[in-house]
Protein backbone atom coordinates (compact mmCIF):
# COMPACT_ATOMS: atom_id res chain seq x y z
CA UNK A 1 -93.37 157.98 204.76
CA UNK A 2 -91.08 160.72 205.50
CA UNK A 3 -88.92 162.88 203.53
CA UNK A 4 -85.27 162.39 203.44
CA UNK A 5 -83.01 165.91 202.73
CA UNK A 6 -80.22 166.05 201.27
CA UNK A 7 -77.04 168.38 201.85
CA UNK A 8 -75.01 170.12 199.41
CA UNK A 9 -72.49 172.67 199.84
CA UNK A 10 -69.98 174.86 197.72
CA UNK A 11 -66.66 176.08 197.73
CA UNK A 12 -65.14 179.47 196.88
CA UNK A 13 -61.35 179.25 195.10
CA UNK A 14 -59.09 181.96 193.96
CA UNK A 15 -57.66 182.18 190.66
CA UNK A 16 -54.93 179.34 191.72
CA UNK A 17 -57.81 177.08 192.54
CA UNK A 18 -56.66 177.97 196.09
CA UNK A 19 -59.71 177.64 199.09
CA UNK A 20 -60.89 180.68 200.19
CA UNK A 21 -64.48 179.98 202.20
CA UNK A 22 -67.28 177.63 201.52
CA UNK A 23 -70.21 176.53 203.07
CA UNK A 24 -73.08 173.27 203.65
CA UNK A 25 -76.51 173.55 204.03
CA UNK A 26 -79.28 171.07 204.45
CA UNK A 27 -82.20 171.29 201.39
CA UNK A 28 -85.19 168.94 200.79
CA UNK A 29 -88.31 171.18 201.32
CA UNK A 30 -88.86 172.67 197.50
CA UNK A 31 -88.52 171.66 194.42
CA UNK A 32 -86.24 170.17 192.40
CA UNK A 33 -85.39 173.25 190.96
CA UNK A 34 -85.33 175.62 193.87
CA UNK A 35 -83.18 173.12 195.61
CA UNK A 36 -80.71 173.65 192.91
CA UNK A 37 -80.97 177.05 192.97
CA UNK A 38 -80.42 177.72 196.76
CA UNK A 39 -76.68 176.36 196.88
CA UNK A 40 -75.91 178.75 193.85
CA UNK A 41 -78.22 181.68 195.72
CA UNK A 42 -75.99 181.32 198.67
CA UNK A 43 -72.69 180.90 197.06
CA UNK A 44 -73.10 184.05 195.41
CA UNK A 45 -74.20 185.90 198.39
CA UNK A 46 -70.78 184.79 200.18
CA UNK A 47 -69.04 185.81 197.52
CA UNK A 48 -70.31 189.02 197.25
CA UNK A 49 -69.94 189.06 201.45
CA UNK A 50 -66.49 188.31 200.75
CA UNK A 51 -65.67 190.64 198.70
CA UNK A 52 -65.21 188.77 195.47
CA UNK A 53 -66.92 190.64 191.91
CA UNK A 54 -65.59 188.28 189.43
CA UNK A 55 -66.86 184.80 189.23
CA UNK A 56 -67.11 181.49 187.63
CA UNK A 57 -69.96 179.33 188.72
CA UNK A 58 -70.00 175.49 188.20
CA UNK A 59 -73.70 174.28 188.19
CA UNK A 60 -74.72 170.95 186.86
CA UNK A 61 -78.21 172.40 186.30
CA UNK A 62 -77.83 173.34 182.37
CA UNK A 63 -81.34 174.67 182.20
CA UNK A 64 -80.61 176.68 185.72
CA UNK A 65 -77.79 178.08 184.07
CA UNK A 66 -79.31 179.10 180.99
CA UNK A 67 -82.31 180.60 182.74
CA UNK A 68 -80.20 182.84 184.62
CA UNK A 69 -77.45 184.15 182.14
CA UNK A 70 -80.50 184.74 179.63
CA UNK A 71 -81.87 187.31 182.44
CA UNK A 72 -85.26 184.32 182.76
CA UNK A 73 -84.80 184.51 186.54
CA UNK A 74 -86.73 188.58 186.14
CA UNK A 75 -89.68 186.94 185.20
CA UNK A 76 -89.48 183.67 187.65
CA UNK A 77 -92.14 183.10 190.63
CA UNK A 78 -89.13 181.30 192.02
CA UNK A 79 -87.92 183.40 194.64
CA UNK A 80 -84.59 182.06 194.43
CA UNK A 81 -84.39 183.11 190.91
CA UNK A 82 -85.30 186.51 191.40
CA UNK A 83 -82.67 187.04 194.39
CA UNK A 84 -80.19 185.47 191.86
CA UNK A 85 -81.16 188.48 189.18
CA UNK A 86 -81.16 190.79 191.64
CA UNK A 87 -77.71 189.81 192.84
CA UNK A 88 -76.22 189.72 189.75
CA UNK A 89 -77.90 193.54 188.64
C-alpha cells in the first residue's frame, strides 16, 4: 500500500489583506507534526526573504503554536522546530 501526500501551501498579505507572495509544497514523508510545521517553517523563511519583520501567523495546530511562542521548539529533536526558534531569535 502506498502513501498518498498531501499539499499545502500559504499565503503572505499586507496589512489590507492585500497578496503579496505565497507558495505550495508537497508533504507526506514525516510526521504529523513536522508536516505541520514545514508550511509554517517555510512561510516564515519567505517572509523574512521578503523583507517582512512583523507577522501574524494563522496555524490550525494549537499545540504547534503554543510550543513555539512558549520558546518549546529550543529544546525539540524536531528539526523544523528548531529552524522555527532560530528564525524567530
Amino acid at each position: 500500500m502506498g502513501w498518498a501526500c498531501a499539499s499545502v501551501g500559504g499565503a503572505i498579505r499586507d496589512t489590507n489583506r492585500v497578496w503579496q507572495c505565497g507558495f505550495s509544497m508537497t508533504i507526506g514523508e514525516g510526521t504529523m507534526f513536522q508536516e505541520e510545521a514545514r508550511p509554517v517553517l517555510e512561510e516564515l523563511r519567505l517572509a523574512l526573504d521578503k523583507g517582512f519583520r512583523k507577522l501574524k501567523f494563522e496555524c490550525d495546530n494549537t499545540t504547534l503554536v503554543e510550543i513555539i511562542l512558549a520558546g518549546g521548539a529550543v529544546d525539540s529533536r524536531l528539526t523544523e522546530l528548531i529552524l522555527i526558534h532560530n528564525m524567530l531569535i
